[in-house]
N, C-alpha and C. Protein backbone atom coordinates (compact mmCIF):
# COMPACT_ATOMS: atom_id res chain seq x y z
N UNK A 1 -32.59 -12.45 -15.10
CA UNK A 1 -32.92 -11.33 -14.24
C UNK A 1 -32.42 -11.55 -12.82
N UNK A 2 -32.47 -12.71 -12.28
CA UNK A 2 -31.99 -13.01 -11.05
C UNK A 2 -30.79 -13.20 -10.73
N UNK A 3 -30.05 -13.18 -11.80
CA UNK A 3 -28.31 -12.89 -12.07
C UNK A 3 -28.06 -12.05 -12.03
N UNK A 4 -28.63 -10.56 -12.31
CA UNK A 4 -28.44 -9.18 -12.22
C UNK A 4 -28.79 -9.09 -10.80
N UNK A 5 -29.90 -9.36 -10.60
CA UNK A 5 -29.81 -8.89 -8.88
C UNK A 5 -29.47 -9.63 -7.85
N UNK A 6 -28.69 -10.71 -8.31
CA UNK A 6 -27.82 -11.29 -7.24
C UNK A 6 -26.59 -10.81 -7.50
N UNK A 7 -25.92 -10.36 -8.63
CA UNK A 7 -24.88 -9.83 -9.21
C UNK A 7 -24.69 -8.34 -8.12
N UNK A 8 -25.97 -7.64 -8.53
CA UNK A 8 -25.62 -6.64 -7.93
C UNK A 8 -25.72 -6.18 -6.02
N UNK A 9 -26.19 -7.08 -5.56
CA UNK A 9 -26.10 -7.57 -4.41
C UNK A 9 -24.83 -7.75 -3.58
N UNK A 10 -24.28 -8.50 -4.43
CA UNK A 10 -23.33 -9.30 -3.74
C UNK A 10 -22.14 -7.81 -4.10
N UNK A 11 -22.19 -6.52 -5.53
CA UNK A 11 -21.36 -6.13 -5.42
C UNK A 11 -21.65 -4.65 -4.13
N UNK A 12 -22.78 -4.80 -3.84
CA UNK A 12 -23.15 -3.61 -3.15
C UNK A 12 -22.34 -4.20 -1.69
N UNK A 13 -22.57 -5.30 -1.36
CA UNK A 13 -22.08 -5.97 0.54
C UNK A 13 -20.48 -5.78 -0.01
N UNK A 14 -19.84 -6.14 -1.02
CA UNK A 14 -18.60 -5.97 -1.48
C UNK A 14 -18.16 -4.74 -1.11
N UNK A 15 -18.99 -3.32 -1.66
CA UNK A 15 -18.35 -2.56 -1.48
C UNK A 15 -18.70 -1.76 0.21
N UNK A 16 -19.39 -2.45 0.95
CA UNK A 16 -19.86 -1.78 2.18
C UNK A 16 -18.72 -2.39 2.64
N UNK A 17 -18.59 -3.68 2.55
CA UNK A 17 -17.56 -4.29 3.59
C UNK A 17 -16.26 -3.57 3.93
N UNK A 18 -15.53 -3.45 2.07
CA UNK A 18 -14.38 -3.27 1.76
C UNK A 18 -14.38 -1.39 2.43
N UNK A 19 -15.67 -0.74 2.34
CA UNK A 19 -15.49 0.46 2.98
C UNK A 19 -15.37 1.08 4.40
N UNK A 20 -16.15 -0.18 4.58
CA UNK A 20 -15.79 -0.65 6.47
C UNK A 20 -14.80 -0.74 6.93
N UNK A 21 -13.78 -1.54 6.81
CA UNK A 21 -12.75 -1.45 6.42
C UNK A 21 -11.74 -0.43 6.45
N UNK A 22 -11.82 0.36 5.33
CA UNK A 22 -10.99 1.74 5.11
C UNK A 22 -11.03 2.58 6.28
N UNK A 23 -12.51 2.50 6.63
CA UNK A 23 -12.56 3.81 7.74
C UNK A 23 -12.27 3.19 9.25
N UNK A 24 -12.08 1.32 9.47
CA UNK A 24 -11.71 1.00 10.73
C UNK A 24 -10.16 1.32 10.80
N UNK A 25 -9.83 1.49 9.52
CA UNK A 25 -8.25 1.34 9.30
C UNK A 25 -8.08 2.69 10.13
N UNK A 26 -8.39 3.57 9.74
CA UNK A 26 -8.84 5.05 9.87
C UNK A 26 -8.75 5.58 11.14
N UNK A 27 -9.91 4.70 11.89
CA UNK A 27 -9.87 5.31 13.06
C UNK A 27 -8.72 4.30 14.01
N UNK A 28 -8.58 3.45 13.58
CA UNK A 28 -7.33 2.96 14.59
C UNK A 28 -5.93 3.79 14.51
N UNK A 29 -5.94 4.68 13.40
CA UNK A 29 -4.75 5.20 12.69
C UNK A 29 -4.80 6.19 13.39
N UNK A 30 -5.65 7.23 13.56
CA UNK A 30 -5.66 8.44 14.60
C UNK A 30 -5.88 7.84 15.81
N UNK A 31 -6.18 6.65 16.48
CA UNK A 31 -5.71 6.47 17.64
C UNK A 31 -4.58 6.22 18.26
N UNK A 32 -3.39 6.11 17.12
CA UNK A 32 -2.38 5.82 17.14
C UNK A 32 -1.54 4.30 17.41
N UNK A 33 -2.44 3.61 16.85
CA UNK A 33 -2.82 2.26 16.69
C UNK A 33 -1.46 1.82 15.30
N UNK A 34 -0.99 0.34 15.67
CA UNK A 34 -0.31 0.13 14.04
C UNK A 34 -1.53 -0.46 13.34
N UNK A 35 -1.51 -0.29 11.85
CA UNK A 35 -2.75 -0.43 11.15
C UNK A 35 -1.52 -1.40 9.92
N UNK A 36 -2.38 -1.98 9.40
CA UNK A 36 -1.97 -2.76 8.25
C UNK A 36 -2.90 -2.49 6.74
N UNK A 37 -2.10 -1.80 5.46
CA UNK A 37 -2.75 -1.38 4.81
C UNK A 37 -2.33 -2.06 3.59
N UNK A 38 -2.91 -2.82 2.91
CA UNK A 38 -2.49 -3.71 1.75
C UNK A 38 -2.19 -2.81 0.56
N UNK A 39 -1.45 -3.65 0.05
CA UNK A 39 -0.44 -2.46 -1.10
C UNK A 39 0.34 -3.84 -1.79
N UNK A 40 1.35 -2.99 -2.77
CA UNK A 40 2.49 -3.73 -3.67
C UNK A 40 3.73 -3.01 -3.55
N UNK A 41 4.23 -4.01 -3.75
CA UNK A 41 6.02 -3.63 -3.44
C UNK A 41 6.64 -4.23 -4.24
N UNK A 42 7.07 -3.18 -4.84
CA UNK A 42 8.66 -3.37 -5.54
C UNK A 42 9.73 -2.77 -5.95
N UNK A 43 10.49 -3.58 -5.86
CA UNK A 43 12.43 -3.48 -5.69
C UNK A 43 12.97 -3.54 -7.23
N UNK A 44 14.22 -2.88 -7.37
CA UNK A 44 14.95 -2.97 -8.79
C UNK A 44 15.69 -4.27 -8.33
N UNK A 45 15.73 -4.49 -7.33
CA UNK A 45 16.77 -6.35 -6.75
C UNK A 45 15.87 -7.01 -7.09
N UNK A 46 14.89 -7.19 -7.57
CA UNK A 46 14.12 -8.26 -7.69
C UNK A 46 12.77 -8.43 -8.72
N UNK A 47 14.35 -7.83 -9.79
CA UNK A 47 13.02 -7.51 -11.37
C UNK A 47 12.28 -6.93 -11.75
N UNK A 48 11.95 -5.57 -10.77
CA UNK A 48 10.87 -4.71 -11.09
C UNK A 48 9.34 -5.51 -10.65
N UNK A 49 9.20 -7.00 -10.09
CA UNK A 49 7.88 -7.66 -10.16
C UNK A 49 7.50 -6.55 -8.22
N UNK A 50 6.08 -6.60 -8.76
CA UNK A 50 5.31 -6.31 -7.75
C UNK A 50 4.87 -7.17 -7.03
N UNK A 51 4.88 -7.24 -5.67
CA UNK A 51 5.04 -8.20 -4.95
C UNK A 51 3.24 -7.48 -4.08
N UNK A 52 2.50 -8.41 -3.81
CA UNK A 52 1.76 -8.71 -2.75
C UNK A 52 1.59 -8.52 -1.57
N UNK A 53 1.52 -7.56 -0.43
CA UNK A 53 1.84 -7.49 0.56
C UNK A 53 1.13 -6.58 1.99
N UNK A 54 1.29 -5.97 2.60
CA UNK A 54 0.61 -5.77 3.50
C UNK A 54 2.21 -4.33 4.18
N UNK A 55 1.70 -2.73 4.66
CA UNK A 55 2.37 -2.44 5.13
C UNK A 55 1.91 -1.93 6.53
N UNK A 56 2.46 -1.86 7.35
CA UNK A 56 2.41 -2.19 8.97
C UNK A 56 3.04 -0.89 9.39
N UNK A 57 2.08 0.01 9.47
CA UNK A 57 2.24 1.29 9.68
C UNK A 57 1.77 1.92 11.15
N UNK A 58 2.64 2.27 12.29
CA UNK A 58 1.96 2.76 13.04
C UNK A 58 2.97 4.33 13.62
N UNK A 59 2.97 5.06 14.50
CA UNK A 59 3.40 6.07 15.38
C UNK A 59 4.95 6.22 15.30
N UNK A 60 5.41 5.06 15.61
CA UNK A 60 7.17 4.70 15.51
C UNK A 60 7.55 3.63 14.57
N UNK A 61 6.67 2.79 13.78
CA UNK A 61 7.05 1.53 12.94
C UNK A 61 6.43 1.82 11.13
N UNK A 62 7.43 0.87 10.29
CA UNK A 62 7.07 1.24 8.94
C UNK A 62 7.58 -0.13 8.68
N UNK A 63 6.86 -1.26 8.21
CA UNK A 63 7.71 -2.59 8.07
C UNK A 63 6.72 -2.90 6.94
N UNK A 64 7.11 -4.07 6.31
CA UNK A 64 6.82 -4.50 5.22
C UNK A 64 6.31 -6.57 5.82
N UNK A 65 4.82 -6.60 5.43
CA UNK A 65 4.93 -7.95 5.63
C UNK A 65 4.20 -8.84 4.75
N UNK A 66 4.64 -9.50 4.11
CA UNK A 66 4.64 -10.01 2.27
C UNK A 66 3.23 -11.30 2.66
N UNK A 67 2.54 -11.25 1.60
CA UNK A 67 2.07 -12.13 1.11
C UNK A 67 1.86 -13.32 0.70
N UNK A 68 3.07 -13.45 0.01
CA UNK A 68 3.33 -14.76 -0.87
C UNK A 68 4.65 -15.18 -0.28
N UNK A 69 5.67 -15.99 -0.74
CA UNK A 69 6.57 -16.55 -0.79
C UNK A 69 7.43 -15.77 -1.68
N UNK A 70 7.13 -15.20 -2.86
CA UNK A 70 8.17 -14.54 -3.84
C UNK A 70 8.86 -13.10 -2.30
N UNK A 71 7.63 -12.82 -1.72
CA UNK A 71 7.68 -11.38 -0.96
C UNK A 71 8.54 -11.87 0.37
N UNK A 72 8.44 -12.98 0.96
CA UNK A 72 9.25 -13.10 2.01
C UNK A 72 10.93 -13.15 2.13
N UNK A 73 11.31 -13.11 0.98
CA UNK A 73 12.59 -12.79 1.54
C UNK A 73 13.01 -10.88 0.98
N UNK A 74 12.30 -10.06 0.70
CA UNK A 74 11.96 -8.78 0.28
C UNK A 74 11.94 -8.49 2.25
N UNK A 75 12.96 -7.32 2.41
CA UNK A 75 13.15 -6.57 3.50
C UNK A 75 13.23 -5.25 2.65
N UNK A 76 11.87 -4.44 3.68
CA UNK A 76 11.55 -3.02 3.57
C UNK A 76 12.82 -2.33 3.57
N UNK A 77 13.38 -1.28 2.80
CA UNK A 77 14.37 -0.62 2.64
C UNK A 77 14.24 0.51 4.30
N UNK A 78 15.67 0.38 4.68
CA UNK A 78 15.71 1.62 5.53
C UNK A 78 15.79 3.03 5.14
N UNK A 79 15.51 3.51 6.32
CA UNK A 79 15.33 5.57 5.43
C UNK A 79 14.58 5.39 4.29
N UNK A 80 13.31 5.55 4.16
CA UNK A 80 12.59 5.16 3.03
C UNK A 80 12.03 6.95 2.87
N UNK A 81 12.41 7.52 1.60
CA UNK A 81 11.98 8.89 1.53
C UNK A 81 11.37 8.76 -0.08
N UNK A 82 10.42 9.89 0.07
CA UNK A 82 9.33 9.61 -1.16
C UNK A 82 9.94 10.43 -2.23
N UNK A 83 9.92 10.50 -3.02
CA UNK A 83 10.37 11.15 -4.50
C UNK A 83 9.67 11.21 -5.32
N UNK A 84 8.30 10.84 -5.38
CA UNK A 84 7.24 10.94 -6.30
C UNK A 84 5.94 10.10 -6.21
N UNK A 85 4.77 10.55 -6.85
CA UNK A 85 4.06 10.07 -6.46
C UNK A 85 3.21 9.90 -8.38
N UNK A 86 3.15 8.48 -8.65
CA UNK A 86 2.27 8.61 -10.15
C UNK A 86 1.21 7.81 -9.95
N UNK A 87 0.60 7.73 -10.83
CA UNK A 87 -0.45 6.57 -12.04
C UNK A 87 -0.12 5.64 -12.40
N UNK A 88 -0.33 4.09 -12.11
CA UNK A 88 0.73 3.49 -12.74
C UNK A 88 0.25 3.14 -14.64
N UNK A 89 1.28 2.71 -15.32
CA UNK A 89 1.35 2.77 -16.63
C UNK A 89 0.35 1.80 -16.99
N UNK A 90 0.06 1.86 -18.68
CA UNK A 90 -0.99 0.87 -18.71
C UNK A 90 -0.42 -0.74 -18.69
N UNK A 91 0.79 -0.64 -18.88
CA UNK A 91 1.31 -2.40 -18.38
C UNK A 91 1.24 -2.26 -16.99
N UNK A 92 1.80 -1.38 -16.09
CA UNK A 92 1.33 -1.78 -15.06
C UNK A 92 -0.17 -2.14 -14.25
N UNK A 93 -1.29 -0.69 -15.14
CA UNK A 93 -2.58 -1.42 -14.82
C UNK A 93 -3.38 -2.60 -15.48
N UNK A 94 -2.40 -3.20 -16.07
CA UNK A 94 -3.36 -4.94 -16.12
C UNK A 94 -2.51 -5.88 -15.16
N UNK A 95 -1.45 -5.41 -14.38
CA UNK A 95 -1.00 -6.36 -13.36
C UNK A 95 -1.59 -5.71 -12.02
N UNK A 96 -2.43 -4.77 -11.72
CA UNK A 96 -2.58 -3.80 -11.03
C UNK A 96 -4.05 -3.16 -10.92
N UNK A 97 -4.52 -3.16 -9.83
CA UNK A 97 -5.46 -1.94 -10.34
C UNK A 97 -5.00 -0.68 -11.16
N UNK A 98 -5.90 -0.58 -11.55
CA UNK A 98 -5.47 0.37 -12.60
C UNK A 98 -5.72 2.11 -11.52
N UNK A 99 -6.26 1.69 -10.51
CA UNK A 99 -6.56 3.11 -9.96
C UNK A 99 -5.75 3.46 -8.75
N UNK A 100 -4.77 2.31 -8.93
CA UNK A 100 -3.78 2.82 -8.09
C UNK A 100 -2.87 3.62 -7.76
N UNK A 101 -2.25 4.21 -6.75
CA UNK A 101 -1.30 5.40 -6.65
C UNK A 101 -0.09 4.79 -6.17
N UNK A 102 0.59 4.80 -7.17
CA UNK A 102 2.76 4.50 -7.20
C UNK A 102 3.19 5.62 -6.26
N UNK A 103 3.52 5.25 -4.93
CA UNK A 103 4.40 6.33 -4.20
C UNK A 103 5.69 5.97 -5.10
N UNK A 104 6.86 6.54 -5.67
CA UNK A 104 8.33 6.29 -6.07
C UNK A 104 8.85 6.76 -4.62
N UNK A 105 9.98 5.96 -3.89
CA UNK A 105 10.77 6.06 -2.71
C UNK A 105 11.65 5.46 -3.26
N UNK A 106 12.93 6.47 -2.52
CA UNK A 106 14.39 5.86 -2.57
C UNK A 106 15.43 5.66 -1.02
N UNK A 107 15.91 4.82 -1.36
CA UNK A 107 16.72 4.31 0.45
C UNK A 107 18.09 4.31 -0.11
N UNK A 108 18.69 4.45 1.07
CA UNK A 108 20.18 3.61 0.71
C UNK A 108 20.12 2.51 -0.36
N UNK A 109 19.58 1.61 0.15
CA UNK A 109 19.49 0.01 -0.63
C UNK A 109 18.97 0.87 -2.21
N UNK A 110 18.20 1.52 -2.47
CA UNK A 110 18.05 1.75 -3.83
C UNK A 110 16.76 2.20 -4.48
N UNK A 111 16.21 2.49 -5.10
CA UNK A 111 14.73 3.25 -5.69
C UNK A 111 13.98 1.80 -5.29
N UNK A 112 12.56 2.13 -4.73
CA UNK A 112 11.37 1.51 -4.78
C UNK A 112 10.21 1.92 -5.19
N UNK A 113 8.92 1.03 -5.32
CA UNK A 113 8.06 1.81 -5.49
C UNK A 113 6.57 0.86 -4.55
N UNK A 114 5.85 1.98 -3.86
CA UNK A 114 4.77 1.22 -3.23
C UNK A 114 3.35 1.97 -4.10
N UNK A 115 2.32 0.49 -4.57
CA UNK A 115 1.26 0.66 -5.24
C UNK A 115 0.06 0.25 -3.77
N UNK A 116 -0.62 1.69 -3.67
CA UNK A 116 -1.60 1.74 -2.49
C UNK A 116 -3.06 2.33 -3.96
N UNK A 117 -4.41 1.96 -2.99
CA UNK A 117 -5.29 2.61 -3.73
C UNK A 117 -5.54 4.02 -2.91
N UNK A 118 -5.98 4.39 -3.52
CA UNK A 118 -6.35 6.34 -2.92
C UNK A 118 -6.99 6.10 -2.04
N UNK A 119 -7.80 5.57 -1.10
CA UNK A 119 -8.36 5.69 0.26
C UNK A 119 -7.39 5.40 1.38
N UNK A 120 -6.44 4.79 1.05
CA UNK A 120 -5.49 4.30 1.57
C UNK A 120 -4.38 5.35 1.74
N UNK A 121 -3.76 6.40 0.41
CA UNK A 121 -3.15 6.68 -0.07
C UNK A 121 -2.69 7.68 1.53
N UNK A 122 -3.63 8.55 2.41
CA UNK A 122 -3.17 9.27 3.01
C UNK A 122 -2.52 8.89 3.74
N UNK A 123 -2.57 7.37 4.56
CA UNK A 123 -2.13 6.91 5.42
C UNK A 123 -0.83 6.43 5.04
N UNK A 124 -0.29 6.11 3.35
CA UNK A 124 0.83 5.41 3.48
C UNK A 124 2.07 6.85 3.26
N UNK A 125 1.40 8.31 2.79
CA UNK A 125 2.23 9.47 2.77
C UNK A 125 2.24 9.93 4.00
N UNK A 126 1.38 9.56 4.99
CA UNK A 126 1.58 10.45 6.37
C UNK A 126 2.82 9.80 7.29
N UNK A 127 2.85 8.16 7.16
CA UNK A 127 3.62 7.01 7.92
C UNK A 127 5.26 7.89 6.71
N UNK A 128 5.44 7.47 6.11
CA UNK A 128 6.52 7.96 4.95
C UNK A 128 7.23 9.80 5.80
N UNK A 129 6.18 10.09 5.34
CA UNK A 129 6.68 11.96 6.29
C UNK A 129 7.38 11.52 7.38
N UNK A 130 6.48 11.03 8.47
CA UNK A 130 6.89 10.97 9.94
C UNK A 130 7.84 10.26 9.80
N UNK A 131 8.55 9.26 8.91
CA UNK A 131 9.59 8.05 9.39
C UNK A 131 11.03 9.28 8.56
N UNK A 132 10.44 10.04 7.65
CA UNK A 132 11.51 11.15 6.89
C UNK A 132 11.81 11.94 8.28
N UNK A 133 10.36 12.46 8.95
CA UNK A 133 10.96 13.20 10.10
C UNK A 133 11.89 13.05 11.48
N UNK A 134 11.60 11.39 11.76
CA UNK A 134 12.32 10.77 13.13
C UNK A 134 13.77 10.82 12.37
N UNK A 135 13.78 10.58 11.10
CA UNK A 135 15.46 10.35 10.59
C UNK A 135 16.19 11.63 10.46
N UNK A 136 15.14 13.03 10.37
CA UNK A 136 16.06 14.41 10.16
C UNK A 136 16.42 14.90 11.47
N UNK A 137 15.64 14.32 12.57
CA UNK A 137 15.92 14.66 14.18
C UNK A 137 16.79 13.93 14.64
């Protein structure tokens, strides 16, 4: 019994924290603040693997800053424009949350795809628009 309610304890501060979070992201984002919103990245140069990472989104900037070691030599594609937006597949949701949202983007360099979760999701289509818009001006 005391496994259940330490169980469920620990997932309730889990999810306050992690929601804390979302909405500090939030308001630094309408202050026009760069915000860093964790996500996955991946390239057809580099096997289709989803990489670990963090994207660094603010007013004038869209950069990519990796996680691991596989992700550090992975440079964010320039002109990054969106082309779709899915679900990812069920092989992808056991490497993946499964409730994640696949932006599909294509650059010069070649099709990508960024895996954000939906609380997140507005912030990584609004940064995407605006960097489509500084490039059509």
């Amino acid at each position: 019994m005391i496994e259940w309610v330490v169980a469920l304890v620990a997932g309730a501060v889990t999810a306050w924290w992690l929601g804390r979070k979302v909405r500090h992201r939030a308001v630094s984002a309408a202050r026009g603040d760069v915000i860093r919103v964790p996500c996955l990245l991946r390239q057809a140069a580099h096997e289709g693997r989803w990489l670990r990472g963090r994207m660094a989104m603010g007013p004038s900037t869209m950069t990519w800053e990796p996680r691991t070691r596989a992700g550090a030599e992975v440079r964010f594609p320039a002109r990054p424009t969106r082309t779709g937006l899915r679900a990812p597949s069920r092989r992808e949701g056991m490497r993946m949350n499964a409730r994640c949202a696949i932006v599909e983007c294509t650059s010069p360099e070649g099709s990508f795809g960024i895996a954000v979760m939906p609380n997140e999701l507005g912030q990584v289509l609004l940064a995407l628009s605006r960097n489509a818009a500084e490039e059509s001006t």
